[in-house]
C-alpha atoms as a PDB file:
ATOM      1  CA  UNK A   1       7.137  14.341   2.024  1.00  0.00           C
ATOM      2  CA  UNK A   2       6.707  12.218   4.853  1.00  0.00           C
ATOM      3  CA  UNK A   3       3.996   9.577   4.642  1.00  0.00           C
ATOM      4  CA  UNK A   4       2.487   7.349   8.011  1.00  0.00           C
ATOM      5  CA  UNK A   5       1.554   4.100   7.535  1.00  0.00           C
ATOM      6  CA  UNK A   6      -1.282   2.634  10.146  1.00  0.00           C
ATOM      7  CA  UNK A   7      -3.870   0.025  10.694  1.00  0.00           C
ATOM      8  CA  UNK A   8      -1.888  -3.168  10.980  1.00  0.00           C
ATOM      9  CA  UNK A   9      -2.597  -5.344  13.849  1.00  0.00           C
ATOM     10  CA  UNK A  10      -2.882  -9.135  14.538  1.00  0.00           C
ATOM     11  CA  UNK A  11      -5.777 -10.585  12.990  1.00  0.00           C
ATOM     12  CA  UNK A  12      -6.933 -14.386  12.448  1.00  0.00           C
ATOM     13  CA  UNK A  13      -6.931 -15.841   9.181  1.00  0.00           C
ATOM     14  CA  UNK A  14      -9.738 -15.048   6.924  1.00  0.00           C
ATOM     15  CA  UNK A  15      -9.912 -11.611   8.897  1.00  0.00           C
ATOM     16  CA  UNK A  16      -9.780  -8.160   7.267  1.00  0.00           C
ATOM     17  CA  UNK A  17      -7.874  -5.326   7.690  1.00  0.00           C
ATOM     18  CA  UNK A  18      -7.540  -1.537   6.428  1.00  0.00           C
ATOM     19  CA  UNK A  19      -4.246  -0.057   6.016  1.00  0.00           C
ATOM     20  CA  UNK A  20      -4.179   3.939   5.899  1.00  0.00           C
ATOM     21  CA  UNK A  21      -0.901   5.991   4.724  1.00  0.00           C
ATOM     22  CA  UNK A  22      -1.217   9.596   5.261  1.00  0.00           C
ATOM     23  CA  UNK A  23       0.873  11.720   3.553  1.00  0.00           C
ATOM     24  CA  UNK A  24       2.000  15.328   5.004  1.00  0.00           C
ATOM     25  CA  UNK A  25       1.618  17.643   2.099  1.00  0.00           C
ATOM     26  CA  UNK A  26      -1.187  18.969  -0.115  1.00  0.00           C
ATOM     27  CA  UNK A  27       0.499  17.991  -3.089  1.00  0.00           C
ATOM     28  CA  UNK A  28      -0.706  14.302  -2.464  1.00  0.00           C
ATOM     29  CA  UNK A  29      -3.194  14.365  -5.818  1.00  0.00           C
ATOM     30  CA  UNK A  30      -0.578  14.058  -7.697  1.00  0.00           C
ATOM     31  CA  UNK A  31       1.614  11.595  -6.436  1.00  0.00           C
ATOM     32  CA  UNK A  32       1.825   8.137  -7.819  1.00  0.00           C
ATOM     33  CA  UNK A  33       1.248   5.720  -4.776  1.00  0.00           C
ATOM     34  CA  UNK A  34       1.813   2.157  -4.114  1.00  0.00           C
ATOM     35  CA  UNK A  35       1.776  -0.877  -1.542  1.00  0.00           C
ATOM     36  CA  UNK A  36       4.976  -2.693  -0.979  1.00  0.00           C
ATOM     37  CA  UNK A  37       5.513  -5.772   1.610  1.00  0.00           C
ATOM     38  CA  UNK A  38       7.937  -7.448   3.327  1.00  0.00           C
ATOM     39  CA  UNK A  39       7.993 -10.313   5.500  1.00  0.00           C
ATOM     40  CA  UNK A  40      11.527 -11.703   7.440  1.00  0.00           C
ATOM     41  CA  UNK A  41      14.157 -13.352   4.810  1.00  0.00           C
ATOM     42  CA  UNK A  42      12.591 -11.996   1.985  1.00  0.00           C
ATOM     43  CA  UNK A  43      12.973  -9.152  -0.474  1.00  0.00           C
ATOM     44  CA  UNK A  44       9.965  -6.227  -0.602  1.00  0.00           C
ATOM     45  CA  UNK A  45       6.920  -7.726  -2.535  1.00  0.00           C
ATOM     46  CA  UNK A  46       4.569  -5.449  -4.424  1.00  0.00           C
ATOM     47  CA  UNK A  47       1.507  -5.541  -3.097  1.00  0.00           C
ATOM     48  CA  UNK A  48      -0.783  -2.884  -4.827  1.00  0.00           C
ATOM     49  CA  UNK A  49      -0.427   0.411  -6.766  1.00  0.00           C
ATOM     50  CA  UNK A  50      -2.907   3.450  -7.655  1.00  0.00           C
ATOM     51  CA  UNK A  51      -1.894   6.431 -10.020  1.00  0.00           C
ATOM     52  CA  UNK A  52      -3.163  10.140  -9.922  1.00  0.00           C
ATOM     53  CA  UNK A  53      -6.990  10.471  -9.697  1.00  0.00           C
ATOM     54  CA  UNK A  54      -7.263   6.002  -9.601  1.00  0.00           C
ATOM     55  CA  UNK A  55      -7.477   5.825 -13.282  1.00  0.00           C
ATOM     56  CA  UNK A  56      -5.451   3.067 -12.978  1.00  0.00           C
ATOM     57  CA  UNK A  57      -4.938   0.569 -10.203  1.00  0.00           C
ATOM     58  CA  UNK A  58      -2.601  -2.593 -10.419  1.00  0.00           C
ATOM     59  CA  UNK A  59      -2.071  -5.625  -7.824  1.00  0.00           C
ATOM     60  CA  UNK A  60       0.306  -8.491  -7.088  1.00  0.00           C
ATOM     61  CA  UNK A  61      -0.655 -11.944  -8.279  1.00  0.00           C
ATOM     62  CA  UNK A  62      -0.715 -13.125  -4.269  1.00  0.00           C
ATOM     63  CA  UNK A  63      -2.880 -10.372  -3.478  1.00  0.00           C
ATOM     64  CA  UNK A  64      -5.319 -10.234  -6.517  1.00  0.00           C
ATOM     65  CA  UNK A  65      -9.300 -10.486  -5.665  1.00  0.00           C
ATOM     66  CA  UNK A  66      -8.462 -10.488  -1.831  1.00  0.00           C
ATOM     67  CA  UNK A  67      -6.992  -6.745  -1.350  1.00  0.00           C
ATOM     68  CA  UNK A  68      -8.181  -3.182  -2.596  1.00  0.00           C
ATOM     69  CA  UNK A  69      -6.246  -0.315  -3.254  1.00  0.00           C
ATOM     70  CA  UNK A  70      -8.117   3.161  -3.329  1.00  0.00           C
ATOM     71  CA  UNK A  71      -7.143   6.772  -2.272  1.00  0.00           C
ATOM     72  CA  UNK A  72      -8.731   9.639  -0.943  1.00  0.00           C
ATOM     73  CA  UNK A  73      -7.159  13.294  -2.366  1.00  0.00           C
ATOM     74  CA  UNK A  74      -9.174  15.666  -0.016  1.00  0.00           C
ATOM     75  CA  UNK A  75      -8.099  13.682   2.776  1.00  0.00           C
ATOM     76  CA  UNK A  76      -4.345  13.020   1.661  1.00  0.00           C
ATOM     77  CA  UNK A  77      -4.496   9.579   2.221  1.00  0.00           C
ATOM     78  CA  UNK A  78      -4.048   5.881   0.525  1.00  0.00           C
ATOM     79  CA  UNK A  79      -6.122   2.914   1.700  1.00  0.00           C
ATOM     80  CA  UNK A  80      -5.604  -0.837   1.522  1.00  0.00           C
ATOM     81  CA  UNK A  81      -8.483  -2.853   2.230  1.00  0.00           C
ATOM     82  CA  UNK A  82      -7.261  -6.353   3.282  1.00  0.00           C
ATOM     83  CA  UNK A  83      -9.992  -9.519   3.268  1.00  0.00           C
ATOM     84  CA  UNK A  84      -9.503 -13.055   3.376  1.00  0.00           C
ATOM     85  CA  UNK A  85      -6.220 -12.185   4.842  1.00  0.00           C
ATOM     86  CA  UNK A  86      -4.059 -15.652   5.236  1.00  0.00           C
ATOM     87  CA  UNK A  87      -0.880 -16.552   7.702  1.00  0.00           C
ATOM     88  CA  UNK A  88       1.212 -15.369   4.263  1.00  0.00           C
ATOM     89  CA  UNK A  89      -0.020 -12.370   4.070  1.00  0.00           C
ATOM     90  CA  UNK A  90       2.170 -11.936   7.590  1.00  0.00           C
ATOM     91  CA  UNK A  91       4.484  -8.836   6.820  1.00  0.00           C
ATOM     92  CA  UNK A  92       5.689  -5.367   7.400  1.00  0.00           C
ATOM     93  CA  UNK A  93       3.844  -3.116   4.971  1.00  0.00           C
ATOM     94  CA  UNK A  94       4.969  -0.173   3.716  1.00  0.00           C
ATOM     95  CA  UNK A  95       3.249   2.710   1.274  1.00  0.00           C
ATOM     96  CA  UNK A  96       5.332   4.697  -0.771  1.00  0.00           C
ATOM     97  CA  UNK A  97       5.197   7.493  -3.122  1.00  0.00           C
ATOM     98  CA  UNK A  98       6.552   8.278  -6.722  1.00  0.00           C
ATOM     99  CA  UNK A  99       5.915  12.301  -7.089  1.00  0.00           C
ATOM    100  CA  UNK A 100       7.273  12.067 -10.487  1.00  0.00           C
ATOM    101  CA  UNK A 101       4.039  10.926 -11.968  1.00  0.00           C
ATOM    102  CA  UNK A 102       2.812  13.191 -15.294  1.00  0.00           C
ATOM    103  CA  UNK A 103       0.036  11.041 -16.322  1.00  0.00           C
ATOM    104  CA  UNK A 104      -1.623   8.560 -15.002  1.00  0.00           C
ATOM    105  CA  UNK A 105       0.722   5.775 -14.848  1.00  0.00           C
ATOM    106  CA  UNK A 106       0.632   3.370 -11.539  1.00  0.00           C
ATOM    107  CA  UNK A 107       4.560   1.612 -10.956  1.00  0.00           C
ATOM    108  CA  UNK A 108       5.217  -1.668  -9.584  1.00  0.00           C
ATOM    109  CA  UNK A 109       8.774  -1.562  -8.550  1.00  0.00           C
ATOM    110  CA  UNK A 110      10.162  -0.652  -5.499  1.00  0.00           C
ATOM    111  CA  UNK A 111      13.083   1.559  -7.245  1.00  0.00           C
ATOM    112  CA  UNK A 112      10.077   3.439  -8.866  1.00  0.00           C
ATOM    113  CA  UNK A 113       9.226   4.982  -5.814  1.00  0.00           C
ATOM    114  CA  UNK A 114      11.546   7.994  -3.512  1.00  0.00           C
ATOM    115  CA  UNK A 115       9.453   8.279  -0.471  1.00  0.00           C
ATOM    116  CA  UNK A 116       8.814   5.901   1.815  1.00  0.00           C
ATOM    117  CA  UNK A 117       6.649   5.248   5.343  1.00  0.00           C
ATOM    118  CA  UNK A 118       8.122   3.230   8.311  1.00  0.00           C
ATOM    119  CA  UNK A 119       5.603   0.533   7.805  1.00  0.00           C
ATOM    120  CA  UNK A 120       3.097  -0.926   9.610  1.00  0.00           C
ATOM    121  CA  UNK A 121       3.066  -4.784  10.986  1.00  0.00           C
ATOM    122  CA  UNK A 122       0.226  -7.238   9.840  1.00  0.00           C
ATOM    123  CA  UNK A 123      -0.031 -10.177  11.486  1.00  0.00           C
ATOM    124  CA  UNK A 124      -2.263 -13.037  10.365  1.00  0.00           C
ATOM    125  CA  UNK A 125      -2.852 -16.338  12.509  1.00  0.00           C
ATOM    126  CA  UNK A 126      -3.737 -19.427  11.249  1.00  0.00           C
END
């Protein structure tokens, strides 16, 4: 499974952005997905989560009311709708996959998750 992470740019505070991950297989539907983070000296934030079919949907406290995750099955691909973005918000941003997924759980661990994109730089000015 490879998955491509794009959208990221540099973008002034209060801005918005929209992330896209694309994933290379048809089996997408029934992958688990999430939103992970990381900015330099610090260890991979969650960001956002989605299960199979977005019963369920799950977000970080620093992110909560500002970002929106939602995915699209017939087109393989996870979104990340970014608003009121803020100079902390500054990060590489990764998607990631958990194809172990049965139900429809969402996970919000980084160990959770075995497939991984290259990320995607957002930069936000203040």
């Amino acid at each position: 499974v490879r998955l491509a992470e794009s959208g990221g740019g540099l973008v002034q505070g209060g801005g918005s952005l929209r992330l896209s991950c694309a994933a290379s297989t048809q089996h997408f539907f029934s992958f688990a997905m999430g939103w992970f983070r990381q900015s330099v000296g610090k260890d991979r934030e969650f960001v956002a989560a989605i299960s199979r079919s977005s019963k369920g949907t799950m977000y970080g406290d620093s992110v909560k009311g500002r970002f929106t995750i939602s995915r699209d099955d017939a087109k393989n691909t996870m979104y990340l709708q970014m608003n009121n973005l803020k100079p902390e918000d500054t990060a590489v941003y990764y998607c990631a996959a958990n194809l172990a997924s049965t139900g429809h759980e969402y996970y919000t661990t980084a160990g959770e998750y075995g497939y991984w994109g290259r990320g995607t730089q957002v930069t936000v000015s203040s």
